[in-house]
Protein backbone atom coordinates (compact mmCIF):
# COMPACT_ATOMS: atom_id res chain seq x y z
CA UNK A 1 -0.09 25.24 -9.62
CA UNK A 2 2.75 26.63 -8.31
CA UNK A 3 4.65 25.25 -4.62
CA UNK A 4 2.06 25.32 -1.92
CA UNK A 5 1.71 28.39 0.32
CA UNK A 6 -0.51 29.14 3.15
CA UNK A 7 -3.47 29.90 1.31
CA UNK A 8 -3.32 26.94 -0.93
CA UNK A 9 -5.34 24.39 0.53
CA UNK A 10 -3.90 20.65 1.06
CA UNK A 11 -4.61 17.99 -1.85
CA UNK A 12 -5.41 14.51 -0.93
CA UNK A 13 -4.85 12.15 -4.56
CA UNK A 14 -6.34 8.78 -4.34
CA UNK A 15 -5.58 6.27 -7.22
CA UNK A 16 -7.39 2.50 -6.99
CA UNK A 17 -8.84 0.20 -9.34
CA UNK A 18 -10.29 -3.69 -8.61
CA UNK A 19 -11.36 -3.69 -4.90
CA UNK A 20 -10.83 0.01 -4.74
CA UNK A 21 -14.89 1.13 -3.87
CA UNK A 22 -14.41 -0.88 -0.47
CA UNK A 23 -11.01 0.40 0.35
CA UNK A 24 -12.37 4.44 0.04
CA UNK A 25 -15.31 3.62 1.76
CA UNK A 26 -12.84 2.77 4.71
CA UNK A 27 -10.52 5.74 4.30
CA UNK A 28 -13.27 8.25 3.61
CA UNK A 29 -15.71 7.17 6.47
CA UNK A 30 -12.91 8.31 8.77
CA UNK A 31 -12.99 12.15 7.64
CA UNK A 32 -14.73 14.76 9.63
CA UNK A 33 -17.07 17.69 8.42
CA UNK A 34 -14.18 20.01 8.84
CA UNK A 35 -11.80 17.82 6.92
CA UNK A 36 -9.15 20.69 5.51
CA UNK A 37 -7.80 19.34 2.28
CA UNK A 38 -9.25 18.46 -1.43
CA UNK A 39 -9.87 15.10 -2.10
CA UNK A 40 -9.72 13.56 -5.96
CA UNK A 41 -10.19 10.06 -6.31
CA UNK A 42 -9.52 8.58 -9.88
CA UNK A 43 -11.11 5.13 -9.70
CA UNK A 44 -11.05 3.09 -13.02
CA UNK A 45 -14.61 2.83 -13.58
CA UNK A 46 -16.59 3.22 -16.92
CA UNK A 47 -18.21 6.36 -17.33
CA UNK A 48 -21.88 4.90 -17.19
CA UNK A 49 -21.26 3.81 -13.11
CA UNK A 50 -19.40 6.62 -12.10
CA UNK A 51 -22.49 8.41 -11.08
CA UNK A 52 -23.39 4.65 -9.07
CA UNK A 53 -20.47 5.23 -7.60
CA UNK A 54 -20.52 8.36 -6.56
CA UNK A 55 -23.59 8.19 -4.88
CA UNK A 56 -22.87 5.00 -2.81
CA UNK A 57 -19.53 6.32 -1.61
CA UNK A 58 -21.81 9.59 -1.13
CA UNK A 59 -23.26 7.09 1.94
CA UNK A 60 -19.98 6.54 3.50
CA UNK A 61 -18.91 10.04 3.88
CA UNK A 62 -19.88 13.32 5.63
CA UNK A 63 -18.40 14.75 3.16
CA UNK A 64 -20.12 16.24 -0.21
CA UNK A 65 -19.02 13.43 -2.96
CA UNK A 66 -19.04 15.06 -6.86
CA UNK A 67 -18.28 14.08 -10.03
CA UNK A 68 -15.01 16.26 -11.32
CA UNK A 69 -16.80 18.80 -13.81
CA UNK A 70 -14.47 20.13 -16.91
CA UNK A 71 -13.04 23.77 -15.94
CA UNK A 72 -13.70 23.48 -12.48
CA UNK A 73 -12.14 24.78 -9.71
CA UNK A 74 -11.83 22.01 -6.69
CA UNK A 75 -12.93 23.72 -3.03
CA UNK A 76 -11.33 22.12 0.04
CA UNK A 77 -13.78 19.70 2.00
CA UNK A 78 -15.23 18.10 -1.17
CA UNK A 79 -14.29 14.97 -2.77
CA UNK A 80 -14.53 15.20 -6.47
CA UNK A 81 -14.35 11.16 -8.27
CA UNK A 82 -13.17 11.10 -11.72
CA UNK A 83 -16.25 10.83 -14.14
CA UNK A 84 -15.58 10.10 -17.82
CA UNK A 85 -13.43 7.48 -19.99
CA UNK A 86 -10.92 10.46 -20.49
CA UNK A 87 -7.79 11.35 -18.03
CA UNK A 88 -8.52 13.60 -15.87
CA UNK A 89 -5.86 16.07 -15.11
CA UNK A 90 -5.00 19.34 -13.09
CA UNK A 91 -3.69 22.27 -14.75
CA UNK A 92 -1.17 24.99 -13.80
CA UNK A 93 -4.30 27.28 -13.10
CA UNK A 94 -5.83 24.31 -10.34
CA UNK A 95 -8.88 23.47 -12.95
CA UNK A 96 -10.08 20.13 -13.73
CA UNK A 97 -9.29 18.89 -17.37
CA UNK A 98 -10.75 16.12 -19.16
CA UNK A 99 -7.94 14.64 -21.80
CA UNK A 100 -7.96 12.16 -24.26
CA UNK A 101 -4.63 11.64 -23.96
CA UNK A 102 -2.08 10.07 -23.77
CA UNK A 103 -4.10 7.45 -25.81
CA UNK A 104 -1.94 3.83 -25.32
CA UNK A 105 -2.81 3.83 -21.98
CA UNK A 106 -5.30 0.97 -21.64
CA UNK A 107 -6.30 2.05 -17.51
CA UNK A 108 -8.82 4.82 -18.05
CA UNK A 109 -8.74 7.13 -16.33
CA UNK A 110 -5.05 6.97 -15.46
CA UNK A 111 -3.80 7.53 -12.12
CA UNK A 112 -0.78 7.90 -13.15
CA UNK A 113 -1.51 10.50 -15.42
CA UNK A 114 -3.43 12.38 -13.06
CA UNK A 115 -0.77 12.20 -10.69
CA UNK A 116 1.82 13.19 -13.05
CA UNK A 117 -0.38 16.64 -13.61
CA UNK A 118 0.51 17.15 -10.35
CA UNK A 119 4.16 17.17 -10.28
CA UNK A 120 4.52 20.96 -10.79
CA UNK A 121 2.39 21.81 -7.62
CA UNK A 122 5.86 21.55 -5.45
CA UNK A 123 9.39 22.03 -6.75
CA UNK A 124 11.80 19.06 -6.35
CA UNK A 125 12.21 18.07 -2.80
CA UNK A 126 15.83 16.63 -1.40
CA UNK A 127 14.17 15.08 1.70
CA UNK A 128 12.67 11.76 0.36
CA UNK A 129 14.11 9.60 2.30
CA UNK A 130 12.85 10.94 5.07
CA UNK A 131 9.09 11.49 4.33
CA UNK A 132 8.48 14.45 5.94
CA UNK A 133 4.78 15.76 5.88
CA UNK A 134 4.47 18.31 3.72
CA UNK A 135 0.93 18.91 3.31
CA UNK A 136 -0.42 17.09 0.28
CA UNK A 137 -0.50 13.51 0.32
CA UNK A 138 -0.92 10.91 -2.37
CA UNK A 139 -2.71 7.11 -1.80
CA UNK A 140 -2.45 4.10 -3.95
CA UNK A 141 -5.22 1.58 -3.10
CA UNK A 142 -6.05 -2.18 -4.44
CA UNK A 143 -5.70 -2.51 -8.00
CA UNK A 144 -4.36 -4.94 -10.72
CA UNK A 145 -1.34 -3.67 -13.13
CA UNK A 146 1.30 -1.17 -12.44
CA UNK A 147 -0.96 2.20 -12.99
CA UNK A 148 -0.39 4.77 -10.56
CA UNK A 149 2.94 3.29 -9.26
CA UNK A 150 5.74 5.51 -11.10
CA UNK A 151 3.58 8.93 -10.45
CA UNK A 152 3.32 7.57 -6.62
CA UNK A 153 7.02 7.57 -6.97
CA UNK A 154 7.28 11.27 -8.78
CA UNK A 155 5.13 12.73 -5.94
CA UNK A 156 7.19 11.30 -3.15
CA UNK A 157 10.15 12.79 -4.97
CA UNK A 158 8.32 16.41 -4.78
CA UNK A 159 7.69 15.82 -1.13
CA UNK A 160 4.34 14.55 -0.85
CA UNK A 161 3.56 12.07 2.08
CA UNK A 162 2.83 8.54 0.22
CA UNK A 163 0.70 6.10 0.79
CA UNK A 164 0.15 2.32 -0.65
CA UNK A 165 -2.20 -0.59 0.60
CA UNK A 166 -0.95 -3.40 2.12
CA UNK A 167 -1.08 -6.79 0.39
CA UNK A 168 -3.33 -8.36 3.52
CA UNK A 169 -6.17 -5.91 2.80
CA UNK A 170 -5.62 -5.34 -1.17
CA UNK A 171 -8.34 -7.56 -3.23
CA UNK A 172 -5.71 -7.77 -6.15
CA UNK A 173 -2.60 -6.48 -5.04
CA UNK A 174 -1.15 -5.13 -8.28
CA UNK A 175 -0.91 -1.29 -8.17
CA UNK A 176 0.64 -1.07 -4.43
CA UNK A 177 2.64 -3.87 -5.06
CA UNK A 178 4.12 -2.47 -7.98
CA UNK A 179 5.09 1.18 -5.75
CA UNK A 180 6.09 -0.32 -2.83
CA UNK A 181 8.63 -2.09 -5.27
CA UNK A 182 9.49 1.74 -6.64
CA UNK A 183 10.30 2.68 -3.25
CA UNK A 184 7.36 5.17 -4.03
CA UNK A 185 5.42 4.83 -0.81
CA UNK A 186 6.18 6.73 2.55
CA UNK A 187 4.32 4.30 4.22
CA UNK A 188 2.88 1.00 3.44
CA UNK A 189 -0.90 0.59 4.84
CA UNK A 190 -3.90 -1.73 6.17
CA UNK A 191 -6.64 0.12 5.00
CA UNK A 192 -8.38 0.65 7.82
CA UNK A 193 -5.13 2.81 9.05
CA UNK A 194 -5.01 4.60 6.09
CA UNK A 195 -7.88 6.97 7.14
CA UNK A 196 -6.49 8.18 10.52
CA UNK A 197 -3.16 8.22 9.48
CA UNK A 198 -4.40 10.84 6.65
CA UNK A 199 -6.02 12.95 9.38
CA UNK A 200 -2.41 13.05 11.37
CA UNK A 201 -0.44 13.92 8.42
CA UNK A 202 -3.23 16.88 8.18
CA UNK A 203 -3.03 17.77 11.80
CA UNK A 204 0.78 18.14 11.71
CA UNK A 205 0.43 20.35 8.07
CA UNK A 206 -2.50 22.30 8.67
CA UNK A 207 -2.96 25.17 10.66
């Protein structure tokens, strides 16, 4: 993917792990039928409950909730969920790719790698102190270990609005504890503000 332009849709990345289920029931319960952007969600979750998974959080959404299918093309107003014990990844041509690596990463799938795939989608971006909204935005939800933290950090470098938990409403709070001490996150979240604050990022992007 090259920098965003006007006819590249927004991309919402969500990374969470323990407690994470609850969390994008929150935020994605908030989204309208019109809801402009892709959504990916990479939730560590073993391959044989993804489909659970994707069906319950299929109940807390107006929005069409499918598994990420190898060589696939994501459309904006879908939310696609991560669904194997392989990385899932974005390439240059905006196609899902299931990867086995890298392999010593014990989190599977890896936010962090997925987030790292999308580095290239925006060239290096001087205003990150500022957090301007740019159009995509990356989340970091509940989660024990460090995974997801450094690629928060990457994307906020590139210009993406970023997004952790708070501790209050984290069940384990591992992952956004571990960005907010990056400096990777924009903003620092209950979760049931990360939802509307999504939509106003969108509002000020889109059009």
């Amino acid at each position: 993917m090259g920098p965003v332009s006007s006819g590249t849709p927004p991309l919402l990345a969500i990374g969470a792990s323990a407690g994470g289920p609850q969390a994008l029931a929150s935020i994605l319960s908030h989204f309208p039928s019109a809801f402009p952007a892709i959504t990916v969600v990479i939730q560590h979750v073993a391959a044989e409950f993804s489909d659970s998974l994707i069906n319950w959080l299929g109940t807390r959404t107006v929005l069409p909730v499918r598994q990420a299918v190898q060589g696939t093309r994501p459309e904006r107003g879908t939310i696609y969920v991560a669904g194997t014990d392989e990385h899932l990844i974005v390439t240059p041509e905006f196609r899902f790719v299931y990867t086995p690596e890298p392999w010593g990463i014990p989190f599977r799938p890896s936010v962090d790698v997925f987030f790292q795939s999308l580095v290239a989608r925006r060239p290096a971006h001087p205003g990150l102190r500022k957090c301007t909204p740019t159009g995509d935005i990356a989340v970091l939800l509940s989660g024990m270990g460090q995974d997801g933290a450094r690629g928060l950090l990457s994307l906020r470098r590139r210009g993406w609005y970023t997004i952790a938990q708070d501790e209050a409403t984290s069940a384990v709070y591992g992952m956004p504890r571990a960005a907010r001490a990056l400096g990777a996150a924009c903003a620092v979240l209950p979760v049931d503000d990360i939802g509307p604050v999504i939509l106003s990022v969108l509002n000020r992007t889109v059009g």
